[in-house]
N, C-alpha and C. Protein backbone atom coordinates (compact mmCIF):
# COMPACT_ATOMS: atom_id res chain seq x y z
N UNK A 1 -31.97 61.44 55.47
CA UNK A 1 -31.95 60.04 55.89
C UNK A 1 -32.60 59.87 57.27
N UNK A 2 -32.41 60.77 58.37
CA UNK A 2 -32.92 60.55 59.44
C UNK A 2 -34.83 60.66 59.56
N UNK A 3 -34.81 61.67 58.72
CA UNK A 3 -36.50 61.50 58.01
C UNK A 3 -37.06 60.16 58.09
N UNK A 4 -36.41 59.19 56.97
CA UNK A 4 -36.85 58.09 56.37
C UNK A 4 -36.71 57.37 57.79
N UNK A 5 -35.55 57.09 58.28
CA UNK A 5 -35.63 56.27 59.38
C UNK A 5 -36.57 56.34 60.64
N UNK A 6 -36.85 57.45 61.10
CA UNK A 6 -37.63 57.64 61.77
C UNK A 6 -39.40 57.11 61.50
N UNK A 7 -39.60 57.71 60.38
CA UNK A 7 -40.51 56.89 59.50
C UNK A 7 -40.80 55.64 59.93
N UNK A 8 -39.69 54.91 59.42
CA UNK A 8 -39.75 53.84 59.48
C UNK A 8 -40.37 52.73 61.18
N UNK A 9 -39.60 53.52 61.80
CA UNK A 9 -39.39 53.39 63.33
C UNK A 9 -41.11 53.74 63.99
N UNK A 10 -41.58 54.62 63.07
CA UNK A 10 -42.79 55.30 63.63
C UNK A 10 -43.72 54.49 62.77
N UNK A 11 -43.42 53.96 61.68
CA UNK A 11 -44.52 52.37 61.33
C UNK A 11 -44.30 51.48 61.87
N UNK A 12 -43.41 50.89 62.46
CA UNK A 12 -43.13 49.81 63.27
C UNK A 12 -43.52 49.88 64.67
N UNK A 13 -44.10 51.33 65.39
CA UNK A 13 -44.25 51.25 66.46
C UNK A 13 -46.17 51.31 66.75
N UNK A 14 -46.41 51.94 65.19
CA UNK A 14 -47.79 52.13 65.09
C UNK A 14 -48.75 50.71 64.68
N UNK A 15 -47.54 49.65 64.30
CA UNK A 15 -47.95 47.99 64.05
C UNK A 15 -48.54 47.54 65.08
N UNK A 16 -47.39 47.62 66.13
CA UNK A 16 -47.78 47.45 67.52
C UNK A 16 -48.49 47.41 68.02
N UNK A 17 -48.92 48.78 68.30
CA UNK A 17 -50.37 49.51 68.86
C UNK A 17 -51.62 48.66 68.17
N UNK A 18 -51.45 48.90 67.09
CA UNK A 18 -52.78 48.87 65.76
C UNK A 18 -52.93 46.87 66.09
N UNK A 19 -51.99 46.27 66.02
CA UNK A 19 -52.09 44.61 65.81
C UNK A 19 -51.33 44.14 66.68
N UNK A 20 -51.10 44.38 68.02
CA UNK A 20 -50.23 43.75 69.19
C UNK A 20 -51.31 43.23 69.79
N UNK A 21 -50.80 42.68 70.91
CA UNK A 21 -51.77 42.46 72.07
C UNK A 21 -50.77 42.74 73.45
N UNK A 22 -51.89 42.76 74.31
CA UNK A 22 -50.91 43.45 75.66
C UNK A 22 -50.52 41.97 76.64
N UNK A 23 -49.25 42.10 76.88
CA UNK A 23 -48.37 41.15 77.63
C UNK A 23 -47.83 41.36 79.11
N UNK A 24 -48.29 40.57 79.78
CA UNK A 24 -47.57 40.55 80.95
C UNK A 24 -45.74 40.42 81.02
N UNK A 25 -45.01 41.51 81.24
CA UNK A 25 -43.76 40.96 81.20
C UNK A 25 -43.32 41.39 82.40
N UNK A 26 -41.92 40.40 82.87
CA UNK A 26 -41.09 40.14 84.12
C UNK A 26 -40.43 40.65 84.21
N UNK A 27 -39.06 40.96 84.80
CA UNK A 27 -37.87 41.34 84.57
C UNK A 27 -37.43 41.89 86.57
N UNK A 28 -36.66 41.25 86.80
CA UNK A 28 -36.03 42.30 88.00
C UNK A 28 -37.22 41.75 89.05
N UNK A 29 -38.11 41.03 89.25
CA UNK A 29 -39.08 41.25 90.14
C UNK A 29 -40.15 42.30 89.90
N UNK A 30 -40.22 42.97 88.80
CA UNK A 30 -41.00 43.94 88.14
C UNK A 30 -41.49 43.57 87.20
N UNK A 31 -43.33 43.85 87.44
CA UNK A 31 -43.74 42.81 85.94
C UNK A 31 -44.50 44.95 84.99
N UNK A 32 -44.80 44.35 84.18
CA UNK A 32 -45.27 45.77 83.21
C UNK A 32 -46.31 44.96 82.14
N UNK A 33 -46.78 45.57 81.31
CA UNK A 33 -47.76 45.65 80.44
C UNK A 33 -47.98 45.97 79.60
N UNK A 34 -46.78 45.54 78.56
CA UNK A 34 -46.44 46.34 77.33
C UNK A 34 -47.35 45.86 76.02
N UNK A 35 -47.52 46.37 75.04
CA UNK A 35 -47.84 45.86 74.23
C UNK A 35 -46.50 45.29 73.17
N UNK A 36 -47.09 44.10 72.18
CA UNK A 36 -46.08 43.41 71.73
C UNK A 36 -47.37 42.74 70.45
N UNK A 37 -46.00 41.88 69.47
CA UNK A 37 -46.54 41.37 68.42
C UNK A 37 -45.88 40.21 68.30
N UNK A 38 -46.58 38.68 68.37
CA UNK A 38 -45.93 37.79 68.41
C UNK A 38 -45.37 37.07 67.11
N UNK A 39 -44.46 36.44 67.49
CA UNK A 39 -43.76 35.95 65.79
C UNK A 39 -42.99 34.61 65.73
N UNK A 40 -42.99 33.49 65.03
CA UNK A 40 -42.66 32.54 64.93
C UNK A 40 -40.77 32.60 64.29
N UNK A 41 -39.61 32.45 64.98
CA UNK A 41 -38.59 32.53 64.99
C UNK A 41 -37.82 31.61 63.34
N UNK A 42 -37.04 31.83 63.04
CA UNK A 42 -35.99 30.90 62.17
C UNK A 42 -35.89 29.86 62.65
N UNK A 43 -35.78 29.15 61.90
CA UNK A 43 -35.12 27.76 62.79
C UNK A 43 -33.65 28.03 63.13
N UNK A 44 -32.79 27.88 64.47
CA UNK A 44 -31.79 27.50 64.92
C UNK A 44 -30.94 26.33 63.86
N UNK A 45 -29.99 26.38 63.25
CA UNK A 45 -29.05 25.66 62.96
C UNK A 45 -27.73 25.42 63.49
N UNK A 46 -26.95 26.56 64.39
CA UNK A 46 -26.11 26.67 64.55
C UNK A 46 -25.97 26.61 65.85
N UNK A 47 -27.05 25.78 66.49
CA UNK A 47 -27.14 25.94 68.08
C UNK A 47 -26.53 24.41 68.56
N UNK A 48 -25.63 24.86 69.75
CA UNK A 48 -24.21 23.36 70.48
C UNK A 48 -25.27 22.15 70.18
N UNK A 49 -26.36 22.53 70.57
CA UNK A 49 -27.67 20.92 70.57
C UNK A 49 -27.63 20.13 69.58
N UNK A 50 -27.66 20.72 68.65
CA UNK A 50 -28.20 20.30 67.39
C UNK A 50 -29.01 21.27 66.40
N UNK A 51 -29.27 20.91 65.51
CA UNK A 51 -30.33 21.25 64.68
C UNK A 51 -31.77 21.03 65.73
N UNK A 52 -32.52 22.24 65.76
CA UNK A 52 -33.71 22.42 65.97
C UNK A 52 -34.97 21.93 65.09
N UNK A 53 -35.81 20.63 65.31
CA UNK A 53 -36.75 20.10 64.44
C UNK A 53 -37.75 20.70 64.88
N UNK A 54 -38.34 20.66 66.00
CA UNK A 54 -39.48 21.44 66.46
C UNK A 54 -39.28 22.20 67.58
N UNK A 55 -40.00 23.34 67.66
CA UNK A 55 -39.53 24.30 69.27
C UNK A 55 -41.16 25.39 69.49
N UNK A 56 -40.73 25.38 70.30
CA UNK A 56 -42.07 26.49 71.35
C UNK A 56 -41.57 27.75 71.21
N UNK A 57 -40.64 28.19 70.47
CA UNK A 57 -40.25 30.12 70.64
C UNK A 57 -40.68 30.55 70.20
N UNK A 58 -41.11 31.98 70.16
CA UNK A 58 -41.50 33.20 69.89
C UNK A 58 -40.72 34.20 70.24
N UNK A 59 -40.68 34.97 68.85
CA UNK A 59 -40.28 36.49 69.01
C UNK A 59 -41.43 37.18 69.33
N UNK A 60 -41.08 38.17 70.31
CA UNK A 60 -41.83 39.38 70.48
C UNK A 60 -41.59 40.91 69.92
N UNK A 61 -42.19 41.91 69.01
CA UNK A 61 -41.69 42.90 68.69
C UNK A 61 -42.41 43.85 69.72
N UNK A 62 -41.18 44.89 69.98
CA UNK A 62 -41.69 45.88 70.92
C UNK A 62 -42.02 47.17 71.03
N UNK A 63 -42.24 48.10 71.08
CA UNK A 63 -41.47 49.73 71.27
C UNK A 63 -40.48 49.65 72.38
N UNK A 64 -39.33 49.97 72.34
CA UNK A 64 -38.13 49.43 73.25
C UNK A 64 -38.53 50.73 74.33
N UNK A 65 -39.26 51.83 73.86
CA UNK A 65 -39.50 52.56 75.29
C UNK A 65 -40.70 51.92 76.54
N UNK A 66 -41.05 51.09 75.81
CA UNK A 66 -42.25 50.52 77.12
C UNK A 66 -41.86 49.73 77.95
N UNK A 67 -40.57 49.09 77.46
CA UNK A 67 -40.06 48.00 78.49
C UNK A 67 -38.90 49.33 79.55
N UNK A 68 -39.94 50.07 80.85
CA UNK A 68 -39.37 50.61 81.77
C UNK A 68 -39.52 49.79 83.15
N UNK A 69 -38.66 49.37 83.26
CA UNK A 69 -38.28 48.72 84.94
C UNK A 69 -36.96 49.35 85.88
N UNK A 70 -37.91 49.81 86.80
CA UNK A 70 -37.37 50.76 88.06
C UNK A 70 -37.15 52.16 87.45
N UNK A 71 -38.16 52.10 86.52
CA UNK A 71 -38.22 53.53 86.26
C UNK A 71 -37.25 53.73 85.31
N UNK A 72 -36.92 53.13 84.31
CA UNK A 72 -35.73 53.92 83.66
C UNK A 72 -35.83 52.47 82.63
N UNK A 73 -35.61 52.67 81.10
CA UNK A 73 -35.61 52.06 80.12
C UNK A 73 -34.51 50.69 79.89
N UNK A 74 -35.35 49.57 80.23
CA UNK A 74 -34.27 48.56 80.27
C UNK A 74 -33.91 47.17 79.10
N UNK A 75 -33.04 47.14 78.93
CA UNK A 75 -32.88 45.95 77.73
C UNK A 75 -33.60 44.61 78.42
N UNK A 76 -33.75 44.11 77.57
CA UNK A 76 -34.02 42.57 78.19
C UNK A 76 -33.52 41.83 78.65
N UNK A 77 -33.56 40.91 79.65
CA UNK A 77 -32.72 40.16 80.36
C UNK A 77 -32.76 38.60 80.21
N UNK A 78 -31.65 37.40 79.55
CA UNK A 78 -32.49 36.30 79.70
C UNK A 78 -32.87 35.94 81.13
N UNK A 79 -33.79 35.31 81.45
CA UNK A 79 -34.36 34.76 82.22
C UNK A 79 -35.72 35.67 82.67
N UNK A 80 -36.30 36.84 81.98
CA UNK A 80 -37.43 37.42 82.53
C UNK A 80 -38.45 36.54 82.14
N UNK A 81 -39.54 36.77 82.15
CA UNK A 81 -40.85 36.28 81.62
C UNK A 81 -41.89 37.10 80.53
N UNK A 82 -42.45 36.35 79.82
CA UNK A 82 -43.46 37.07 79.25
C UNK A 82 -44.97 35.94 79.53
N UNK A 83 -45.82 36.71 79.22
CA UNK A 83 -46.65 36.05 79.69
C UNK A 83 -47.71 36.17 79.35
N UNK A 84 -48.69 35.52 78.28
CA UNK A 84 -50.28 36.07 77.44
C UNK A 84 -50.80 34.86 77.71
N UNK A 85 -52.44 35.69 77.55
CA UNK A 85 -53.69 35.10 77.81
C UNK A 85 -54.16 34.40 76.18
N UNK A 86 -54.37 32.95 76.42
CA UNK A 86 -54.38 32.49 75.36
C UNK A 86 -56.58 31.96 75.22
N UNK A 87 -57.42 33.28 74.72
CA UNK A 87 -58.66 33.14 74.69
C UNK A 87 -59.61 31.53 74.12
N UNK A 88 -58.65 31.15 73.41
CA UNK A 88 -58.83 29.73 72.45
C UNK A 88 -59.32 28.63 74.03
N UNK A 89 -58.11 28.43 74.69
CA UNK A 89 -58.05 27.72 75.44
C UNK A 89 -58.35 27.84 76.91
N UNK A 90 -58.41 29.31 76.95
CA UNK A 90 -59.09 30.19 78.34
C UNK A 90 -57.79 29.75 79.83
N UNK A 91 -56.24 29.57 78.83
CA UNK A 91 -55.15 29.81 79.81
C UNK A 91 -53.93 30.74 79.52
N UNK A 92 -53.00 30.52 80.40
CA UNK A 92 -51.97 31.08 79.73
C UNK A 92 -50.98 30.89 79.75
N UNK A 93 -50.26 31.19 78.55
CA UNK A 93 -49.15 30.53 78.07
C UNK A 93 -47.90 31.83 78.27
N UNK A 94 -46.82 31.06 79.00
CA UNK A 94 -45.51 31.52 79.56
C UNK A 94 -44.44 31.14 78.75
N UNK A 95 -43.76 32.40 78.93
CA UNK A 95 -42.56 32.46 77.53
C UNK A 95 -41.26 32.97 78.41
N UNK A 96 -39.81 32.33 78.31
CA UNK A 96 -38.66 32.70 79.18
C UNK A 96 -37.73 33.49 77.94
N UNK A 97 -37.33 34.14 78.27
CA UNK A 97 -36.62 35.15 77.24
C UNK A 97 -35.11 34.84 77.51
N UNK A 98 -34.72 34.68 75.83
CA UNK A 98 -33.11 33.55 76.17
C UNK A 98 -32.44 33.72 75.02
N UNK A 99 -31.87 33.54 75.39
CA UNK A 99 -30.18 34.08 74.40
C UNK A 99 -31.00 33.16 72.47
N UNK A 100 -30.55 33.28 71.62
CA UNK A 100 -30.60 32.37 70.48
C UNK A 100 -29.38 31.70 69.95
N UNK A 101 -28.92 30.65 70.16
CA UNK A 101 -27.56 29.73 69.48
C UNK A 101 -26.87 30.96 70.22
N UNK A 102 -25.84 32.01 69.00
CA UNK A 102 -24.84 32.93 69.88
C UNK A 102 -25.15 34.19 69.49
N UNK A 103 -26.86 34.10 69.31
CA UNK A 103 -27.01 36.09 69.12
C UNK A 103 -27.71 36.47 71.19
N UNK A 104 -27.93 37.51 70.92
CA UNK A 104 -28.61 37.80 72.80
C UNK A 104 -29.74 37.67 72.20
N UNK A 105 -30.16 37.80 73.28
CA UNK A 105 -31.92 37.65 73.80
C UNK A 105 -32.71 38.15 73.45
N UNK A 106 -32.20 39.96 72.56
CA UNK A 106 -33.02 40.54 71.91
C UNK A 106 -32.21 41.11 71.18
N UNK A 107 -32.56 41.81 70.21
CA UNK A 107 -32.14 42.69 68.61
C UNK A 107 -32.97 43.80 68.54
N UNK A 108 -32.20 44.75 68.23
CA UNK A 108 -32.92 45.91 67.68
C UNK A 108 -33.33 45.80 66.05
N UNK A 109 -34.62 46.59 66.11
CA UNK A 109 -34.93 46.30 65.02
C UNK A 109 -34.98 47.39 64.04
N UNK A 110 -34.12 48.51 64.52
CA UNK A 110 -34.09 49.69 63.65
C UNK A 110 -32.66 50.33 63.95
N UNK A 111 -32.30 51.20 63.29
CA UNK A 111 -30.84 52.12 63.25
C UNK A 111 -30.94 52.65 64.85
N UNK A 112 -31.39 53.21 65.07
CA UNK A 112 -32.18 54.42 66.34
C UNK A 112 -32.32 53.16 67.94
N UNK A 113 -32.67 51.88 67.85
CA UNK A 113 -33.14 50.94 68.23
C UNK A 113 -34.22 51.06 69.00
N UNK A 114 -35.45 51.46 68.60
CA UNK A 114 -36.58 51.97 69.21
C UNK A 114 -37.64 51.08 69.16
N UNK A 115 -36.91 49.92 67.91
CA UNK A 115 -38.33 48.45 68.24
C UNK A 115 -37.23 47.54 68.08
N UNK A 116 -37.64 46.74 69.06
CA UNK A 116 -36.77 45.66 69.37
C UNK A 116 -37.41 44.27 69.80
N UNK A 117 -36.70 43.32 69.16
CA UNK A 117 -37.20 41.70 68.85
C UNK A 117 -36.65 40.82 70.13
N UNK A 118 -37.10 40.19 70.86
CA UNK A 118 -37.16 39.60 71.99
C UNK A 118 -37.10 38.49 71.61
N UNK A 119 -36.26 37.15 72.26
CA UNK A 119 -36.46 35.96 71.86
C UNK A 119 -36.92 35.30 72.92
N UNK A 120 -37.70 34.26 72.87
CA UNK A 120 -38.21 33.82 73.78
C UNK A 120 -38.39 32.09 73.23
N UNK A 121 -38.69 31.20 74.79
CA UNK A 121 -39.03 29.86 74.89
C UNK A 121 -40.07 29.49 75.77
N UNK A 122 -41.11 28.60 75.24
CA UNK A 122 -42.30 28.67 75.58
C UNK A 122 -41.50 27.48 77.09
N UNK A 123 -42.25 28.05 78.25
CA UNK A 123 -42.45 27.14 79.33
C UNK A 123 -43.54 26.65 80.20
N UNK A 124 -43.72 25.97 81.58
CA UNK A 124 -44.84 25.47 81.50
C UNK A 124 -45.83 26.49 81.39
N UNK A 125 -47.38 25.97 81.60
CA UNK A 125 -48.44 27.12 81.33
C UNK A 125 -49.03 26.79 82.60
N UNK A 126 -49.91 27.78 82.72
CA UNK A 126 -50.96 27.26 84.06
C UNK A 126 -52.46 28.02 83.80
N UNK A 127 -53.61 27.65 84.15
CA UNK A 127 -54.89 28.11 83.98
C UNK A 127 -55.18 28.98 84.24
């Protein structure tokens, strides 16, 4: 079983690489340069607001070893930043990383938790 999982863990990290793009991310006053794969979220139903009709989030998938700040492997925090260059429009678009209704901010996305899903909310942008 640990075979298969690993496997698994080692296609999900080779997605990345192969079809990510590289991201400016925040955290701590420490920004890094991870690569990531962007992804359009569930809709929220169960969130105090209301029902979610339209929203700016994105998931990000990661290799959970690239996100190192101060040197040592760190979960995500809400309130860091992410941050990509959007070529279409020649700006870029800023993303705040935040809890979802009542899951955290990010999820692992394997047994091992070696790729992990980031939630995020699009905020302002600048040129």
């Amino acid at each position: 079983m640990n075979t298969l999982l690993n496997s698994i863990t080692e296609m999900a990290a080779l997605q990345v690489q192969q079809n990510g793009e590289e991201i400016e991310y925040t955290q701590d006053g420490e920004t890094i340069y991870p690569w990531a794969i962007a992804s359009k979220p569930e809709m929220i139903i169960d969130d105090p607001g209301g029902p979610m009709l339209e929203h700016d989030d994105l998931n990000w998938m990661m290799v959970a070893a690239d996100v190192i700040i101060g040197g040592d492997m760190a979960q995500p925090k809400p309130g860091a930043r992410i941050r990509r260059y959007n070529a279409i429009t020649a700006s870029f678009e800023n993303y705040e990383v935040r809890s979802k209704g009542k899951q955290e901010c990010f999820q692992r996305m394997d047994p091992l938790g070696r790729v992990i899903l980031i939630h995020t909310k699009r905020v302002e942008d600048q040129a």
